[in-house]
N, C-alpha and C. Protein backbone atom coordinates (compact mmCIF):
# COMPACT_ATOMS: atom_id res chain seq x y z
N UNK A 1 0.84 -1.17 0.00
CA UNK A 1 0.00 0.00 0.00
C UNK A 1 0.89 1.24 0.00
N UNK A 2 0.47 2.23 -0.70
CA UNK A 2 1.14 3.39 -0.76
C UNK A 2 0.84 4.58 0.23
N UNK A 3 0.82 5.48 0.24
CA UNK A 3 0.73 6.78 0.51
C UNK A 3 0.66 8.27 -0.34
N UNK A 4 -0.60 9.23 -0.40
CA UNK A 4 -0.23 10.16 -0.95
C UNK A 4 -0.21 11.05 0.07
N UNK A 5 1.12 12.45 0.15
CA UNK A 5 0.54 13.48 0.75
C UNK A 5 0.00 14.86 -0.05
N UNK A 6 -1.21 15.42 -0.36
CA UNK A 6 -1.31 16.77 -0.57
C UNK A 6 -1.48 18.21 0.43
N UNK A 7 -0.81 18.76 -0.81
CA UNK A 7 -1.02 20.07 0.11
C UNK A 7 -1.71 21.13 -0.99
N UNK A 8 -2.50 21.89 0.00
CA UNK A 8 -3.56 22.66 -1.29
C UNK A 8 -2.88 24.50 -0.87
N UNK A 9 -3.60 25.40 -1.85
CA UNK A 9 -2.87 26.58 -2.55
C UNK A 9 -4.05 27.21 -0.93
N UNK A 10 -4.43 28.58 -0.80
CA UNK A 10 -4.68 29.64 0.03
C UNK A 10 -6.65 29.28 -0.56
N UNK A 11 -6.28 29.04 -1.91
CA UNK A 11 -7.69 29.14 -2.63
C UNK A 11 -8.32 27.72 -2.49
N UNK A 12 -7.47 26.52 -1.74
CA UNK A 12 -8.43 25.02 -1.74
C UNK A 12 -7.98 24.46 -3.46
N UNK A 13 -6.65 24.72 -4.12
CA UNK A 13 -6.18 23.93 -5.00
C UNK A 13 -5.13 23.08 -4.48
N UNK A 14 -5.36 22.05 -5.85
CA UNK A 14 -3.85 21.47 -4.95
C UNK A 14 -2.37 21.39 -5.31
N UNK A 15 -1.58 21.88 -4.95
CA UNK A 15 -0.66 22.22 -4.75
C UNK A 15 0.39 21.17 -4.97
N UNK A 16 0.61 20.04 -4.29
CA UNK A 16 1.49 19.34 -4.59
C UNK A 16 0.90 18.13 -3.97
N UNK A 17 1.45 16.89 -4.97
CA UNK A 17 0.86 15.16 -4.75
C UNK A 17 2.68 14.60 -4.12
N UNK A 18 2.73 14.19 -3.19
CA UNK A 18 4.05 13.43 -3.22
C UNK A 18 3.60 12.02 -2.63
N UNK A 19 4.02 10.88 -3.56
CA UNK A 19 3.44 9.69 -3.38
C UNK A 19 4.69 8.92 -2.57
N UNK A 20 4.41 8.19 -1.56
CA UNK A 20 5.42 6.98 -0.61
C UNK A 20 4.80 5.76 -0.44
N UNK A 21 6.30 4.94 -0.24
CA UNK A 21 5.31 3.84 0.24
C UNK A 21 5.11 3.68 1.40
N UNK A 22 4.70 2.87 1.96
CA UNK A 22 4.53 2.50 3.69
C UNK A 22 5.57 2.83 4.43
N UNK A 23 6.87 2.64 3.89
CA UNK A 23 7.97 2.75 4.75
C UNK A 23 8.70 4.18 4.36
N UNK A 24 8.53 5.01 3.70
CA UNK A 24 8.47 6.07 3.67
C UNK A 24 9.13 6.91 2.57
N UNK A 25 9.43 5.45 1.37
CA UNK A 25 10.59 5.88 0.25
C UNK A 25 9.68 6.77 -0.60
N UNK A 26 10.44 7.55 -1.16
CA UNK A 26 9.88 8.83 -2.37
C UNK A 26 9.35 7.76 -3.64
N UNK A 27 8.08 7.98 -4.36
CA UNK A 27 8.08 7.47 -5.36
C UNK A 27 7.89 8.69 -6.38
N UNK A 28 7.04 9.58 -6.35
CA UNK A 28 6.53 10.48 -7.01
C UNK A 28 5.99 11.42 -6.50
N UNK A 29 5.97 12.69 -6.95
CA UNK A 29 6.49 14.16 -6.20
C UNK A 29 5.25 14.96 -7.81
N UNK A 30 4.17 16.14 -7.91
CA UNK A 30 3.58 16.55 -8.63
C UNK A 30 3.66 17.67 -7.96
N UNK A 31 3.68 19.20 -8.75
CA UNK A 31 3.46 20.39 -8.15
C UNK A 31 2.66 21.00 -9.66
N UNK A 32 2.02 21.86 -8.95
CA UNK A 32 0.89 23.02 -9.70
C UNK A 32 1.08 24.17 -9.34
N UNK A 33 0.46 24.72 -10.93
CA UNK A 33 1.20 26.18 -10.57
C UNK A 33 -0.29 27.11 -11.18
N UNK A 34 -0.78 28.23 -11.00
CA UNK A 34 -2.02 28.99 -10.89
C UNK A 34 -1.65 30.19 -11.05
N UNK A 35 -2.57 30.89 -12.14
CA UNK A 35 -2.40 32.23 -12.34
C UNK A 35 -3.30 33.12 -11.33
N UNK A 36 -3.35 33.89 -11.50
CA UNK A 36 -4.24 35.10 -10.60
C UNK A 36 -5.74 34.86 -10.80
N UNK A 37 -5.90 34.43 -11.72
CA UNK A 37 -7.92 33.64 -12.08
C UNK A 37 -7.94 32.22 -11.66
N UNK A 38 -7.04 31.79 -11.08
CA UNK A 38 -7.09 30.43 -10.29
C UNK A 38 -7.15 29.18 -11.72
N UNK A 39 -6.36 29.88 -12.71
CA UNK A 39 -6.21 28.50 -13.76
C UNK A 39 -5.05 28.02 -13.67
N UNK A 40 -5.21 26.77 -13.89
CA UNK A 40 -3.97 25.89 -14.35
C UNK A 40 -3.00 26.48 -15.51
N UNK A 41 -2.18 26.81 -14.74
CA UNK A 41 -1.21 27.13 -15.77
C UNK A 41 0.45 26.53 -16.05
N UNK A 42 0.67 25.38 -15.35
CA UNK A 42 1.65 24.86 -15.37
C UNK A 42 1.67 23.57 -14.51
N UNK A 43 1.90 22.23 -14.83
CA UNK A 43 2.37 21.34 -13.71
C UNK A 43 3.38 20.26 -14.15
N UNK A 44 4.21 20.20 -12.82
CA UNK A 44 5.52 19.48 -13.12
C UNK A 44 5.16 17.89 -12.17
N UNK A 45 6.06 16.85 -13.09
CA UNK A 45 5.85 15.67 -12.29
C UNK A 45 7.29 14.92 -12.61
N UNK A 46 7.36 13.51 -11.39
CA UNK A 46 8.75 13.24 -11.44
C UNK A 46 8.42 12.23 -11.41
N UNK A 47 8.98 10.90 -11.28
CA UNK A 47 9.08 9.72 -11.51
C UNK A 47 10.22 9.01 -10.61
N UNK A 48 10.63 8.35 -9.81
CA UNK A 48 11.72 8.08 -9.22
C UNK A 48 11.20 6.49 -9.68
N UNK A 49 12.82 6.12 -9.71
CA UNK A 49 12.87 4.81 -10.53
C UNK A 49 12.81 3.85 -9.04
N UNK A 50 12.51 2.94 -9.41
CA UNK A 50 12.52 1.28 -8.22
C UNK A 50 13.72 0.86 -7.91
N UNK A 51 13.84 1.05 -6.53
CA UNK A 51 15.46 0.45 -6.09
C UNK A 51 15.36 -0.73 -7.00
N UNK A 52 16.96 -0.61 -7.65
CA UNK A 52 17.51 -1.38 -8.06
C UNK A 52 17.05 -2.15 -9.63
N UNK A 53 16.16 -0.94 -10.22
CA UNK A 53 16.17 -0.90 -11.74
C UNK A 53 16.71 0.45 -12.44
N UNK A 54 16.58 -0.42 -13.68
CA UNK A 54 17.16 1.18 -14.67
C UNK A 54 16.36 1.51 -14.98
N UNK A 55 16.96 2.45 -15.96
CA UNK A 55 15.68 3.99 -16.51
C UNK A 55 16.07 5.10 -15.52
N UNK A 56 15.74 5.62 -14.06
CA UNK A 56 16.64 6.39 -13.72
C UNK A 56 15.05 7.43 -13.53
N UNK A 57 14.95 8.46 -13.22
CA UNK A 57 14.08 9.39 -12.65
C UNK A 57 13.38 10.03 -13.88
N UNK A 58 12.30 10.16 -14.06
CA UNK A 58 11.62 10.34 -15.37
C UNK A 58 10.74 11.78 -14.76
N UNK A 59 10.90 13.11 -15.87
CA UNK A 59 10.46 14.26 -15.53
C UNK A 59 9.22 14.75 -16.37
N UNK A 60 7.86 15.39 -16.09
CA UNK A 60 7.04 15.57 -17.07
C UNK A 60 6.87 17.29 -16.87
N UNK A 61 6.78 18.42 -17.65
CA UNK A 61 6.49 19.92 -17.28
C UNK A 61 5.49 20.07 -18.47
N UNK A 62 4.56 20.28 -17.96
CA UNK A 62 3.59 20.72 -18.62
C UNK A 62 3.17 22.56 -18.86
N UNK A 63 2.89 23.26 -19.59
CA UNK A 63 2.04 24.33 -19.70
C UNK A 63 0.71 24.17 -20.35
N UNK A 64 -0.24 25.31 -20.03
CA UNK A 64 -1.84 25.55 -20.28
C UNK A 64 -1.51 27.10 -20.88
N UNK A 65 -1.94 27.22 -22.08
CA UNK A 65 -2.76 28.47 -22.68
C UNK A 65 -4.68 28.61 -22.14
N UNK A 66 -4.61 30.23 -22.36
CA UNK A 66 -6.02 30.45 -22.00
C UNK A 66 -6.12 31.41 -23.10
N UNK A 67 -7.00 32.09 -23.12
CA UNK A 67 -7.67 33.19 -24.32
C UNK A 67 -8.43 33.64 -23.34
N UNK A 68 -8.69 35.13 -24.12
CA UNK A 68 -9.22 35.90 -23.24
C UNK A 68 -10.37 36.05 -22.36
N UNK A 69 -11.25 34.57 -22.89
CA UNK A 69 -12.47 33.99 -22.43
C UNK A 69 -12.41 33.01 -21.02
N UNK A 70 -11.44 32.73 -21.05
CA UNK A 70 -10.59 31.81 -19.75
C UNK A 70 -10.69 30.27 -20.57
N UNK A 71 -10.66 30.62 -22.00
CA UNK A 71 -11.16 28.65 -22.44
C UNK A 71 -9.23 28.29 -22.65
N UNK A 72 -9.27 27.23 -22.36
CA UNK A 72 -8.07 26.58 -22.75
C UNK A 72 -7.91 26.19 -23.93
N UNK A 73 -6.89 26.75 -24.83
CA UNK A 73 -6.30 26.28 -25.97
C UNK A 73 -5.60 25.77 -26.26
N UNK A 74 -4.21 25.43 -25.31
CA UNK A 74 -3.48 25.11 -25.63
C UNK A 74 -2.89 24.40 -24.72
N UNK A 75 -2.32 22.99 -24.55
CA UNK A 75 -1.16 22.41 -23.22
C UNK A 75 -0.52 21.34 -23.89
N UNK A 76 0.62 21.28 -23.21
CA UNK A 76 1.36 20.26 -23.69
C UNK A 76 2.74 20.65 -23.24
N UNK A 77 4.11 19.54 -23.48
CA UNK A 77 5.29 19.86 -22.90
C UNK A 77 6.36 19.61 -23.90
N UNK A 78 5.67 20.01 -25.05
CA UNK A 78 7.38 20.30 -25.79
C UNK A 78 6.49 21.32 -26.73
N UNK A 79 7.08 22.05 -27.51
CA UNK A 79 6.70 23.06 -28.53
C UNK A 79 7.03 24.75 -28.18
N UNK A 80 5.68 25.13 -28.76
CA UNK A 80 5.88 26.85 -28.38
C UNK A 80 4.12 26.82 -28.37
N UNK A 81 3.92 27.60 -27.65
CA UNK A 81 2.44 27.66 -27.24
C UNK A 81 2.01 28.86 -28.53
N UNK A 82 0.97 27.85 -29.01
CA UNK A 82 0.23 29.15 -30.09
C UNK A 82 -0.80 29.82 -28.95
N UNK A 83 -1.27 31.17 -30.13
CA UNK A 83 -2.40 31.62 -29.68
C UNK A 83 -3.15 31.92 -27.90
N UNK A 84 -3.47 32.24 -27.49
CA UNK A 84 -3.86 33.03 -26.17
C UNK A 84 -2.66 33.85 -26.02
N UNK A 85 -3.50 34.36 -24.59
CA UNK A 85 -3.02 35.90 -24.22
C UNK A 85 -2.26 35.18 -22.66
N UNK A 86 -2.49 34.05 -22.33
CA UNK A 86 -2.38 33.80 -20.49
C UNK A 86 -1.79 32.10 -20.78
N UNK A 87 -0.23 32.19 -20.90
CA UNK A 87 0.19 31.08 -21.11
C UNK A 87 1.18 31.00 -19.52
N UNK A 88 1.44 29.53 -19.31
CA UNK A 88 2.26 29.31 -18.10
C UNK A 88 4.17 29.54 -18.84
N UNK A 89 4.65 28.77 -18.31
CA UNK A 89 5.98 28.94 -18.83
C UNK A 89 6.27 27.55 -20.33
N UNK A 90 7.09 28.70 -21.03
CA UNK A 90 7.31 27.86 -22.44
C UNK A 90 7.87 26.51 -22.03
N UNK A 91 7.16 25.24 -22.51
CA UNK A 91 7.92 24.04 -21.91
C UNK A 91 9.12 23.84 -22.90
N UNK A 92 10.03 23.66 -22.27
CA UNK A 92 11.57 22.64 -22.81
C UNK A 92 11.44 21.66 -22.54
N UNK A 93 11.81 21.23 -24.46
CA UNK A 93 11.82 19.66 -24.41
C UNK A 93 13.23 19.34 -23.69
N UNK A 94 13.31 17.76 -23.39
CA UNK A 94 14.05 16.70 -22.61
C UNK A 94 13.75 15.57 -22.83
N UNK A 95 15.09 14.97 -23.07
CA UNK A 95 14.73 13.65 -23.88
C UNK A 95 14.15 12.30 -22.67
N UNK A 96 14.03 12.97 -21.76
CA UNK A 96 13.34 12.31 -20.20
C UNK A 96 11.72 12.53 -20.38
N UNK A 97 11.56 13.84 -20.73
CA UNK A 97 9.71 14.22 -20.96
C UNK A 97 8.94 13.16 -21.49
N UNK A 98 7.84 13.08 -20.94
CA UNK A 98 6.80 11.80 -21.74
C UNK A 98 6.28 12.87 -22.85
N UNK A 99 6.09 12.62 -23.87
CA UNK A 99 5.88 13.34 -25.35
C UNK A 99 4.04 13.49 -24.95
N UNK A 100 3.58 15.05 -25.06
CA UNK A 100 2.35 15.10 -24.95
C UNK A 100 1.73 16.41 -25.22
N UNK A 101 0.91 16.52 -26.61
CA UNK A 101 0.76 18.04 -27.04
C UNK A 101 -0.74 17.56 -27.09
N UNK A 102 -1.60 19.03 -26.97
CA UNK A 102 -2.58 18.64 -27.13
C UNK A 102 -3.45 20.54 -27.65
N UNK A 103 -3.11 20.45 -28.81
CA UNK A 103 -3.79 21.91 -29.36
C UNK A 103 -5.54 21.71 -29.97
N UNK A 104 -5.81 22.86 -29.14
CA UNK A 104 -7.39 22.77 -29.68
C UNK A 104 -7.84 23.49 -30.56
């Protein structure tokens, strides 16, 4: 059995997932990031590998576009964000990133 702990933002978001197991090893660690209208505008995730396999710590950074309507147009973690006015930070690719675009 595992463990998650969260912790939420001032506004009741959540903030960060860090997953353990029973005995208290790190498996996975998630943080969120929120603009001033309380949107998603960025989240990072990690991966820690299983004592005593390879592959090695696996990283995911995501960004969210908005338009001036608050609709989401745009997320994903490699490219250049088209279009809107309210983007999080430009993601850099890494040959560690899980590959994931998703333009609307």
């Amino acid at each position: 059995m595992n463990v998650a702990l969260l912790t939420f933002t001032p506004c009741a978001q959540i903030n960060t997932i860090t997953d353990y197991t029973t005995s208290g090893t790190g498996l996975s660690s998630e943080q969120y990031s929120y603009d001033a209208n309380l949107r998603a505008t960025g989240a990072s995730a990690t991966w820690l590998s299983a004592s005593g396999s390879s592959g090695g710590t696996q990283t995911d950074n995501q960004s969210f576009c908005y338009d001036a309507l608050s609709r989401l147009i745009w997320a994903g973690n490699t490219g250049t964000p088209t279009g809107g006015d309210h983007c999080g930070n430009t993601p850099r690719h890494h040959p560690a990133h899980l590959p994931a675009v998703l333009q609307l």
